[in-house]
C-alpha atoms as a PDB file:
ATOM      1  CA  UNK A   1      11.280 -59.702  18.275  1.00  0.00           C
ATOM      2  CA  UNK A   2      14.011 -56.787  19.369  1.00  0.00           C
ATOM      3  CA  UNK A   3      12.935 -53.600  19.716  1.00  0.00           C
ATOM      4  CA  UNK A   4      16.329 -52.177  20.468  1.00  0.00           C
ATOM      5  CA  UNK A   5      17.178 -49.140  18.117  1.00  0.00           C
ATOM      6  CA  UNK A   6      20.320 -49.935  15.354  1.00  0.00           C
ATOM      7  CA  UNK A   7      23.500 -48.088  16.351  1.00  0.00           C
ATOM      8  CA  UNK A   8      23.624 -45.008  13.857  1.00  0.00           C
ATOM      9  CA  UNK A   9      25.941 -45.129  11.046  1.00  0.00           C
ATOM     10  CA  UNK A  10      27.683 -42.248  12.357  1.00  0.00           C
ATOM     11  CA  UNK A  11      30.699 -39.352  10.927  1.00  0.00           C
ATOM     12  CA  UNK A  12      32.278 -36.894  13.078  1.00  0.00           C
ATOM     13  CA  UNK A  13      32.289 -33.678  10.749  1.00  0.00           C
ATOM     14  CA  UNK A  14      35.213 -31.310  11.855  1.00  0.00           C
ATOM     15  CA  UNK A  15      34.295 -27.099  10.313  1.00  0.00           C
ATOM     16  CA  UNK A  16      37.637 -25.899  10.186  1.00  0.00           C
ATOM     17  CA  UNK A  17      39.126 -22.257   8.679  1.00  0.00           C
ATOM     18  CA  UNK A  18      42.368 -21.447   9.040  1.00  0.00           C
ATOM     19  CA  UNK A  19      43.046 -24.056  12.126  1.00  0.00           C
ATOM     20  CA  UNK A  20      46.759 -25.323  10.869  1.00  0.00           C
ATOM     21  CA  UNK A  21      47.204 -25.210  14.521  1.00  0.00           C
ATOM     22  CA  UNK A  22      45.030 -27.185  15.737  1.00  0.00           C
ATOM     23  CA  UNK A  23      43.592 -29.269  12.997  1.00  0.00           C
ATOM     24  CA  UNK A  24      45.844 -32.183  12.946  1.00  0.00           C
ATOM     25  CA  UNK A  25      45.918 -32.763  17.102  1.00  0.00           C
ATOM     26  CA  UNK A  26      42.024 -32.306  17.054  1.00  0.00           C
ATOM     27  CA  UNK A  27      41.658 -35.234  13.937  1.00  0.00           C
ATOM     28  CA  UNK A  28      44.160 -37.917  16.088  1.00  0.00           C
ATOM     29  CA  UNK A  29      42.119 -36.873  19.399  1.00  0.00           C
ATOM     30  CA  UNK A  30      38.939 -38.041  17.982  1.00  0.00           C
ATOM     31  CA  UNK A  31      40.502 -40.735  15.950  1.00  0.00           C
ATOM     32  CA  UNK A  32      41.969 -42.519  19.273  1.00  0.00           C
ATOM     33  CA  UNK A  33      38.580 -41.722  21.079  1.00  0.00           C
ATOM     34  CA  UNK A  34      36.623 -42.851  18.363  1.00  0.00           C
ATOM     35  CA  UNK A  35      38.612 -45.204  16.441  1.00  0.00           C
ATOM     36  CA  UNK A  36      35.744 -46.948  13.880  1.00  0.00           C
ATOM     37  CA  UNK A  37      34.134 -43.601  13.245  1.00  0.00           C
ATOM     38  CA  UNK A  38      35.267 -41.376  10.279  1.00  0.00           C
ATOM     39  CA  UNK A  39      36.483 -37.640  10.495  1.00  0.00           C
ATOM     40  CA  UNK A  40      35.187 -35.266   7.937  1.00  0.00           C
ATOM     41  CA  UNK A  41      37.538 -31.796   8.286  1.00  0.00           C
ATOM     42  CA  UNK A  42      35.522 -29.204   6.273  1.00  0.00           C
ATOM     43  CA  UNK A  43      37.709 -26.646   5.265  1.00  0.00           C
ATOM     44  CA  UNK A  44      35.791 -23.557   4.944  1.00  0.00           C
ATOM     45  CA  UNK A  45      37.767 -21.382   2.411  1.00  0.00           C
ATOM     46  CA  UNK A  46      41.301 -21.658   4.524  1.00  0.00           C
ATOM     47  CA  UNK A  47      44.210 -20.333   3.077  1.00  0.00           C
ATOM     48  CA  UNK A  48      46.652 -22.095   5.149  1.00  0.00           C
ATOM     49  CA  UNK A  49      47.410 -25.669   5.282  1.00  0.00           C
ATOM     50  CA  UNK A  50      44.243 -26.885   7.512  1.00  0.00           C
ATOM     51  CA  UNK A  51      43.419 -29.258   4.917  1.00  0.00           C
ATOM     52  CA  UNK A  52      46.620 -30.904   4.395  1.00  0.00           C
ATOM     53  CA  UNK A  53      47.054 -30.559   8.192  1.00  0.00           C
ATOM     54  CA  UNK A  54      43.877 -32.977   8.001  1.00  0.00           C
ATOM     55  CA  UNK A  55      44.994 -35.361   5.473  1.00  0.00           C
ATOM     56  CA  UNK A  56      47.956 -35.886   7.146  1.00  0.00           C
ATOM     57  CA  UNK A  57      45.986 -37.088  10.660  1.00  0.00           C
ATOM     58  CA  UNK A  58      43.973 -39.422   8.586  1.00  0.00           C
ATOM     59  CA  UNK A  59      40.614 -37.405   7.679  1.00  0.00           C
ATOM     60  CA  UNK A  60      38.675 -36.944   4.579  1.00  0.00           C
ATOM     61  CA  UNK A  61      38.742 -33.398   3.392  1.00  0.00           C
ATOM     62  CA  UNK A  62      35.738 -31.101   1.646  1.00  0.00           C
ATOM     63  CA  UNK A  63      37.483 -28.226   0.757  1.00  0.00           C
ATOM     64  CA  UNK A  64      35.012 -24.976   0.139  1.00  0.00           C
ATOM     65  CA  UNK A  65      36.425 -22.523  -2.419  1.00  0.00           C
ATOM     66  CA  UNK A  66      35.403 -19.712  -0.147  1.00  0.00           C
ATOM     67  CA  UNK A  67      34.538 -18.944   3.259  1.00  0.00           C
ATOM     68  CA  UNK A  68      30.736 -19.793   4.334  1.00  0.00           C
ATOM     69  CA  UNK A  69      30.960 -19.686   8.010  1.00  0.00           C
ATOM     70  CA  UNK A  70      30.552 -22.427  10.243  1.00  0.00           C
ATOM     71  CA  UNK A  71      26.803 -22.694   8.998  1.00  0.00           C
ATOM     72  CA  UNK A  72      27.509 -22.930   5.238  1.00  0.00           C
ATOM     73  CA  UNK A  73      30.439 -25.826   6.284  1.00  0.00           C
ATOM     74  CA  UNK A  74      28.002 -28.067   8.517  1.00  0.00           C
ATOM     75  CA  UNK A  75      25.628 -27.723   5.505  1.00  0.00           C
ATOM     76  CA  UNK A  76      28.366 -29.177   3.348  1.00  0.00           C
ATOM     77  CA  UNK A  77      29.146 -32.289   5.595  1.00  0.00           C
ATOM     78  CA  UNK A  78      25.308 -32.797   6.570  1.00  0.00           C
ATOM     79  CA  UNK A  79      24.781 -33.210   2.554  1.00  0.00           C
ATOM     80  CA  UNK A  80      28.378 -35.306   2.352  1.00  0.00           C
ATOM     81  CA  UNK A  81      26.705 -37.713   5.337  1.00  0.00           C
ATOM     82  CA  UNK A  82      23.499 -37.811   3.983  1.00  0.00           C
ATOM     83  CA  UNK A  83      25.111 -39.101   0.222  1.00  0.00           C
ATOM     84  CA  UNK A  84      27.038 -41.541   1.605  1.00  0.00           C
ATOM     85  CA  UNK A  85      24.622 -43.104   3.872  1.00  0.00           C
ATOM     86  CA  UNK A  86      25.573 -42.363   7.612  1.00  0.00           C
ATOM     87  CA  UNK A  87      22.442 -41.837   9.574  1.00  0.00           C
ATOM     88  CA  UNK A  88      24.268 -39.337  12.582  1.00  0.00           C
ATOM     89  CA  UNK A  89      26.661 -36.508  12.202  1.00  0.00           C
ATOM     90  CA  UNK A  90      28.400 -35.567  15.107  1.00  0.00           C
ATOM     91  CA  UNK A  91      29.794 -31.666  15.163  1.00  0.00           C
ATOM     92  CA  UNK A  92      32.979 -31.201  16.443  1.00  0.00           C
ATOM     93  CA  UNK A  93      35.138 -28.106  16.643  1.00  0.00           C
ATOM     94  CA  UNK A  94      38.638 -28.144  15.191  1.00  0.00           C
ATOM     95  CA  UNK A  95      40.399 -25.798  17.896  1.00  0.00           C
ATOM     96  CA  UNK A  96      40.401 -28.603  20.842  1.00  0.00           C
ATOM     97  CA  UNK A  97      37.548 -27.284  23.189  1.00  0.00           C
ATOM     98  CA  UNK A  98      35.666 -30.169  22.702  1.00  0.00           C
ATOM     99  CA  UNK A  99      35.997 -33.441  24.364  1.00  0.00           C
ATOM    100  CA  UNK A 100      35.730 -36.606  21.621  1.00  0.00           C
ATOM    101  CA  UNK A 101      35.549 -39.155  24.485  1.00  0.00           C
ATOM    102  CA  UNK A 102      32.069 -37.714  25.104  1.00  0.00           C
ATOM    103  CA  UNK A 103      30.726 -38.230  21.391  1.00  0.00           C
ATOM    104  CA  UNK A 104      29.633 -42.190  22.425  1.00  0.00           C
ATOM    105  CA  UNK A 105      27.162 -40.574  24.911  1.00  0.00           C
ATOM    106  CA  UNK A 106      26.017 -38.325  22.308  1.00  0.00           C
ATOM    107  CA  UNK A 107      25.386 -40.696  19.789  1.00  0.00           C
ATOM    108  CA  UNK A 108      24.001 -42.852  22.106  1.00  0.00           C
ATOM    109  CA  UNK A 109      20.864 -40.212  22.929  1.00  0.00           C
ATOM    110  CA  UNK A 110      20.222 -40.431  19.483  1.00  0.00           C
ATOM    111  CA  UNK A 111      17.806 -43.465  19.905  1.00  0.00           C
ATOM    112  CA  UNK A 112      15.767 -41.279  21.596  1.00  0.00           C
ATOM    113  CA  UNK A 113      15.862 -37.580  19.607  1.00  0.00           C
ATOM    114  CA  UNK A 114      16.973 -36.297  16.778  1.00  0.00           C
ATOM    115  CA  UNK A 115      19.094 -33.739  17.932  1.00  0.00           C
ATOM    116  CA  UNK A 116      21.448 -34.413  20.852  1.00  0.00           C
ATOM    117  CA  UNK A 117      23.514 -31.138  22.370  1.00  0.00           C
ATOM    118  CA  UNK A 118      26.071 -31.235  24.040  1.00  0.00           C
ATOM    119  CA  UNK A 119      25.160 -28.847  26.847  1.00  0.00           C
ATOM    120  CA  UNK A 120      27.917 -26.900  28.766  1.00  0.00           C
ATOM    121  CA  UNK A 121      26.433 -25.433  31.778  1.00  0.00           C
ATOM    122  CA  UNK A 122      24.029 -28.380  32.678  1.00  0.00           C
ATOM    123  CA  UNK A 123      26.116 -30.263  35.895  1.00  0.00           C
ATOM    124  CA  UNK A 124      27.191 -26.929  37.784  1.00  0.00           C
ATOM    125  CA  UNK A 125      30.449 -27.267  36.017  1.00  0.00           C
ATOM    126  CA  UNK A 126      32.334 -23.711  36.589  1.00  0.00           C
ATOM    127  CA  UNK A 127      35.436 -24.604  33.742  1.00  0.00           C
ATOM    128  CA  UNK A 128      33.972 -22.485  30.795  1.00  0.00           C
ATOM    129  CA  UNK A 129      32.507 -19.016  32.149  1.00  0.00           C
ATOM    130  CA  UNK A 130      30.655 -16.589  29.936  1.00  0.00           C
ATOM    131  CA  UNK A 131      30.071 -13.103  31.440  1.00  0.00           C
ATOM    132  CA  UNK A 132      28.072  -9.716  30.208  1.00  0.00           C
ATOM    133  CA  UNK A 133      26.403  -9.032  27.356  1.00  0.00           C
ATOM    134  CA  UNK A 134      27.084 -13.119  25.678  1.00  0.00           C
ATOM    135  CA  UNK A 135      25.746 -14.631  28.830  1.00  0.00           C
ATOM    136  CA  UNK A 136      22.786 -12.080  28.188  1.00  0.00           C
ATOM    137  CA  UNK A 137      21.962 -13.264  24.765  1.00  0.00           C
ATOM    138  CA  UNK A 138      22.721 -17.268  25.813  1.00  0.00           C
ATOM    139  CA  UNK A 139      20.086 -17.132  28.846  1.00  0.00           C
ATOM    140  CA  UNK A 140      17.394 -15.424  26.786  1.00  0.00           C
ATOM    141  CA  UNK A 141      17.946 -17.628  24.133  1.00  0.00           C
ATOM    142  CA  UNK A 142      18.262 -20.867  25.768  1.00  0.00           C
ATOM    143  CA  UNK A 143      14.646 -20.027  27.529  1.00  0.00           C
ATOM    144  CA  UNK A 144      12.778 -19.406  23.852  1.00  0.00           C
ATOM    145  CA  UNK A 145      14.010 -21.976  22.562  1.00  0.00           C
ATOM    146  CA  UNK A 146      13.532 -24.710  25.156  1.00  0.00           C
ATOM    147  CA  UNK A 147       9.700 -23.570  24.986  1.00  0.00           C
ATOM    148  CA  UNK A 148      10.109 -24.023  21.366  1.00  0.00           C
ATOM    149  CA  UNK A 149      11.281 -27.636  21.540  1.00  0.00           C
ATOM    150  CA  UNK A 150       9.265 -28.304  25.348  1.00  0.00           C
ATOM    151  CA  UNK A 151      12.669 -29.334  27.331  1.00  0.00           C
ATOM    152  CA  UNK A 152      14.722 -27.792  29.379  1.00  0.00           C
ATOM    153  CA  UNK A 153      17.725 -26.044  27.067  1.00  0.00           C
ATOM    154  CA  UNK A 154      20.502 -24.586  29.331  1.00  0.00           C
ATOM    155  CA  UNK A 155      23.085 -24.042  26.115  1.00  0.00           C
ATOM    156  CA  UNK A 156      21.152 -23.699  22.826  1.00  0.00           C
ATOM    157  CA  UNK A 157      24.015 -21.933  21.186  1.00  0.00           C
ATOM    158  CA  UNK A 158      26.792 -25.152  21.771  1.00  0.00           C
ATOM    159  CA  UNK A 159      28.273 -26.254  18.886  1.00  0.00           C
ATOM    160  CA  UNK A 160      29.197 -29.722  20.196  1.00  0.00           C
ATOM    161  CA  UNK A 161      26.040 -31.648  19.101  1.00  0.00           C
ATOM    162  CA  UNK A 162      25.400 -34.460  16.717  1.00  0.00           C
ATOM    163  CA  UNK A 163      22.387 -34.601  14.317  1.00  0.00           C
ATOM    164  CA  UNK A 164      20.326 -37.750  13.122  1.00  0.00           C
ATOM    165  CA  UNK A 165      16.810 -39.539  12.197  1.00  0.00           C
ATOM    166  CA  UNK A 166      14.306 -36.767  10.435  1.00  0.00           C
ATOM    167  CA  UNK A 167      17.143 -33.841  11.181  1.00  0.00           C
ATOM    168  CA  UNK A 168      20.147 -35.299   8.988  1.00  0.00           C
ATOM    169  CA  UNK A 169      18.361 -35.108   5.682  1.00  0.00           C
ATOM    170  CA  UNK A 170      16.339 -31.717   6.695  1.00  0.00           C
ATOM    171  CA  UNK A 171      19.543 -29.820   7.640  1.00  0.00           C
ATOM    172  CA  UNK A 172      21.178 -31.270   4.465  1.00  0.00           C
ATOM    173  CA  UNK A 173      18.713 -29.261   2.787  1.00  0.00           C
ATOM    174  CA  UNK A 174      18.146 -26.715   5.116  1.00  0.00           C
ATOM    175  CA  UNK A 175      20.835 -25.796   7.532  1.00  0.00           C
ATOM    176  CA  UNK A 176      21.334 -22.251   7.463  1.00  0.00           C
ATOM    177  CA  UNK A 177      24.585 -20.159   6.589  1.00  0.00           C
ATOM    178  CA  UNK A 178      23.688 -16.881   8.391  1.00  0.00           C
ATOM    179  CA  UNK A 179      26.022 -15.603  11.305  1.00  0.00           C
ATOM    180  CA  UNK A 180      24.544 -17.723  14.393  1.00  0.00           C
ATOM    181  CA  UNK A 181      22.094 -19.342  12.332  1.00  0.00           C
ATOM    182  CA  UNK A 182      24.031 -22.868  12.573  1.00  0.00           C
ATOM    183  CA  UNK A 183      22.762 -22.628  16.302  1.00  0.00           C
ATOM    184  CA  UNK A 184      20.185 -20.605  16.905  1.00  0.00           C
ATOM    185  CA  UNK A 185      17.730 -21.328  13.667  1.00  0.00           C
ATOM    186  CA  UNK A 186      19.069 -24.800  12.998  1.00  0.00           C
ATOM    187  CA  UNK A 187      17.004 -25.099  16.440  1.00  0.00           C
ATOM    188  CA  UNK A 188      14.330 -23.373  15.102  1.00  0.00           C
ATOM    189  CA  UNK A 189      14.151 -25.190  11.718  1.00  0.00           C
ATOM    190  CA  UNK A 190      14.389 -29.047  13.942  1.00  0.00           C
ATOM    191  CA  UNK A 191      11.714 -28.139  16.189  1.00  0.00           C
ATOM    192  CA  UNK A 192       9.597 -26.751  13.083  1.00  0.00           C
ATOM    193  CA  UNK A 193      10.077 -30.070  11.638  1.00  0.00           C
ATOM    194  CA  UNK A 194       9.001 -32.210  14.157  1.00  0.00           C
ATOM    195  CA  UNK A 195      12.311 -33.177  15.329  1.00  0.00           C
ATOM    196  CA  UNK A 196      13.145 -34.009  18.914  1.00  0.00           C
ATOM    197  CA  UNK A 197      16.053 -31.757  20.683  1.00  0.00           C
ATOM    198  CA  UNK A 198      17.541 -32.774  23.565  1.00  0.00           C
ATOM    199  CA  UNK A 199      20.516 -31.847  25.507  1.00  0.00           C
ATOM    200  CA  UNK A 200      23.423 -33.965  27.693  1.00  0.00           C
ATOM    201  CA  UNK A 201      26.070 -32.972  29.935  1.00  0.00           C
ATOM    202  CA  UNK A 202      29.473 -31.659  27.872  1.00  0.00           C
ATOM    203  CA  UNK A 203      32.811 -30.087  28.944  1.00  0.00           C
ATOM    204  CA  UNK A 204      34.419 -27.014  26.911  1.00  0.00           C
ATOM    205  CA  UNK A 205      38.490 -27.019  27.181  1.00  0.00           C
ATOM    206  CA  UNK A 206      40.703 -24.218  26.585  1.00  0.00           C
ATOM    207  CA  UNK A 207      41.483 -23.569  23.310  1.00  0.00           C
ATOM    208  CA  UNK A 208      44.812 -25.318  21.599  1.00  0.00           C
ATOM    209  CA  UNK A 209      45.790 -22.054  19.704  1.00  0.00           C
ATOM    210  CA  UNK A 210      45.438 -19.656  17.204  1.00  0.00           C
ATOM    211  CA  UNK A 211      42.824 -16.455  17.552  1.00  0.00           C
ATOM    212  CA  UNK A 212      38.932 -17.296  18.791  1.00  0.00           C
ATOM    213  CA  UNK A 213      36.133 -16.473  16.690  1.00  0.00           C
ATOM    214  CA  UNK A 214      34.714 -14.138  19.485  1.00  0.00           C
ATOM    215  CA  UNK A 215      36.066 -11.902  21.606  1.00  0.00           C
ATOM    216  CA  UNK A 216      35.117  -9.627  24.660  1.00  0.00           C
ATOM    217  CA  UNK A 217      34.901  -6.792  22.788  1.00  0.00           C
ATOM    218  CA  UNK A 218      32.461  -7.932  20.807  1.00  0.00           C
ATOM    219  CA  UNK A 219      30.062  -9.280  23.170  1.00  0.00           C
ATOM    220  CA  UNK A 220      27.396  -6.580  23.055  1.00  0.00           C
ATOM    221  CA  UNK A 221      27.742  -6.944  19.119  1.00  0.00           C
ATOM    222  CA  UNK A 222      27.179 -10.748  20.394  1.00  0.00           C
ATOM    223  CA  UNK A 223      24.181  -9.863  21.970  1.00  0.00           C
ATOM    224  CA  UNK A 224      22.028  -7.636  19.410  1.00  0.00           C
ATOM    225  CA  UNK A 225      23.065 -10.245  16.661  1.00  0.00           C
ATOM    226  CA  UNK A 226      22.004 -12.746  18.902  1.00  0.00           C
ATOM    227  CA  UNK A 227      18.486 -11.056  19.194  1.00  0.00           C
ATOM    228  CA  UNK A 228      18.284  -9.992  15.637  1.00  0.00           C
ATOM    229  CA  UNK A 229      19.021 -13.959  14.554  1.00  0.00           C
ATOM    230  CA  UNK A 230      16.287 -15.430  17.215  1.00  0.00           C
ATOM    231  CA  UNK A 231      13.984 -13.039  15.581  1.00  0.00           C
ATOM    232  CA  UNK A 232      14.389 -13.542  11.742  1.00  0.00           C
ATOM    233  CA  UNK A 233      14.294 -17.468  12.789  1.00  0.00           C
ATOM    234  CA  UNK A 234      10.888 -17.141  14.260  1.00  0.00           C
ATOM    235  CA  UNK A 235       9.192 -15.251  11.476  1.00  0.00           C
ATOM    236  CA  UNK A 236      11.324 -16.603   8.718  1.00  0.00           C
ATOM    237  CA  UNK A 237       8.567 -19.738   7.005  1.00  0.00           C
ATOM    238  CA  UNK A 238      10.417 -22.794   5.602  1.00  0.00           C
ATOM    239  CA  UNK A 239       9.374 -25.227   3.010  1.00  0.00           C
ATOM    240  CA  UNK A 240       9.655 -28.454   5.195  1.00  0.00           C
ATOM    241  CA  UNK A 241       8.530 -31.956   5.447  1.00  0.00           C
ATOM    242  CA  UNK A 242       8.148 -34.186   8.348  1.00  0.00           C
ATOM    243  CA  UNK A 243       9.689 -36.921   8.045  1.00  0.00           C
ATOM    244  CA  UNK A 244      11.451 -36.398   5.146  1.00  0.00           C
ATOM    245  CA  UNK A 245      12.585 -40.049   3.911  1.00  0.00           C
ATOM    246  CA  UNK A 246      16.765 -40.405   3.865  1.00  0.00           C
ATOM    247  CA  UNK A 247      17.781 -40.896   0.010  1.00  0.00           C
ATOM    248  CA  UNK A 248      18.347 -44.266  -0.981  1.00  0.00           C
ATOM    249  CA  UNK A 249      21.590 -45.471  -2.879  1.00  0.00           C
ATOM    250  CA  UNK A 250      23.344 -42.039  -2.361  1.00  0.00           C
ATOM    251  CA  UNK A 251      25.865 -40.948  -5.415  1.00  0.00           C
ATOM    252  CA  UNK A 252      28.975 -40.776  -4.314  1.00  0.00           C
ATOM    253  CA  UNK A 253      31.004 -37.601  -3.728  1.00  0.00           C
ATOM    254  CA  UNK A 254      34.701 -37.038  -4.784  1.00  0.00           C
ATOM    255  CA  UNK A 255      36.544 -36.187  -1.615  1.00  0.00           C
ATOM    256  CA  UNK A 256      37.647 -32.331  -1.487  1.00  0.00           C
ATOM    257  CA  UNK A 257      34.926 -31.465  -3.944  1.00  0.00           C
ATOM    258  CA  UNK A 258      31.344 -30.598  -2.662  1.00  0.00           C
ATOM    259  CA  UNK A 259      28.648 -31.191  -4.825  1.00  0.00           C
ATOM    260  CA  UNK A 260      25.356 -29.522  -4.513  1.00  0.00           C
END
């Protein structure tokens, strides 16, 4: 008898506010890299035309009445994935900087963990530089949180990952909303659950357009939030249960309505 590990019944879920820009070239990108896997664009509370911008590429849409952050949106496609029956999420961001040609080797570390990242500073690759204050808070909290999970972590805080096994239903439940909590506690929460974390090679490209989330000014706000978010992770207690079994015969959810 085989002992290989089934492919996961994967969907690429897209967090997406105000990205009119970018949106629609980011959906086709991953749609000709990654032809027989769905997009999910989660509009988080835009009020300009990202979601149509997403229709039109070919995605489903969830649209959120308000803005959650990029925490509150993953939460809403992890419980979308989780109703429907895929088994892997894969992050993706809708402004461009991530490469979709390198969600196959993603997915594919998934028969091994239950958290894959997509790690940018793990092959000496010198394209995306941080500097001051936001390399600071990265280092410090790529080291705690590789002793939390016992590997070697060299970009906890990427947002190019892709989530499956015991993770997909916990973060469903559980992923939180706070300001750098989609990176920094999700980790937390996965190790505290006895998930596996692990971490591949990935490439961050410039931006398509439109205004970045961060900004050099704000890097030493960066930092102490940074801090103040590793902190409340480690003493905050959750209600979790290893291996938490994936829901059986999911209910189906209308598309552009999320139900809790």
């Amino acid at each position: 008898m085989s002992s290989k590990v089934p492919a996961a019944r994967a969907i690429i879920v897209v967090p997406a506010w105000n990205e009119q820009l970018n949106v629609g070239d980011t959906v086709r990108e991953i749609r000709a890299a990654t032809p027989d896997i769905p997009v999910l664009v989660v509009s988080d509370g835009s009020t300009d035309r990202t979601a149509d911008c997403a229709r039109e590429a070919g995605a489903l849409v969830l649209e959120l009445p308000f803005n959650l952050g990029v925490g509150g949106a993953m939460r809403a496609g992890f419980r979308y994935a989780v109703r429907h029956g895929y088994t892997a999420a894969v992050q993706v961001d809708a402004d461009g900087q991530h490469d979709p040609k390198e969600v196959p080797g993603l997915l594919a570390k998934l028969s091994e963990a239950d958290v894959v990242i997509g790690g940018r500073f793990t092959d000496g690759d010198e394209t995306y530089k941080v500097r001051g204050p936001r390399k600071w808070a990265m280092v410090v909290l790529s080291k705690v949180l590789s002793r939390l999970a016992k590997t070697k972590l060299t970009d906890a805080t990427s947002g190019f990952k892709a989530t499956g096994g015991r993770a997909l239903p916990v973060f469903a439940e559980h992923y939180p909303v706070e300001y750098l909590g989609d990176t920094v506690e999700s980790m937390v929460i996965a190790v505290r659950a006895g998930c596996k974390v692990v971490q591949v090679p990935a490439h961050m490209r410039p931006r398509r357009g439109g205004t970045p989330s961060h900004r050099p000014i704000k890097s030493m706000i960066y930092l102490f939030r940074a801090g103040f978010a590793l902190l409340l992770a480690l003493i905050r207690r959750y209600d979790l249960v290893e291996d938490a079994p994936a829901p059986v015969n999911p209910s189906p959810v209308k598309e552009g309505v999320v139900q809790s």
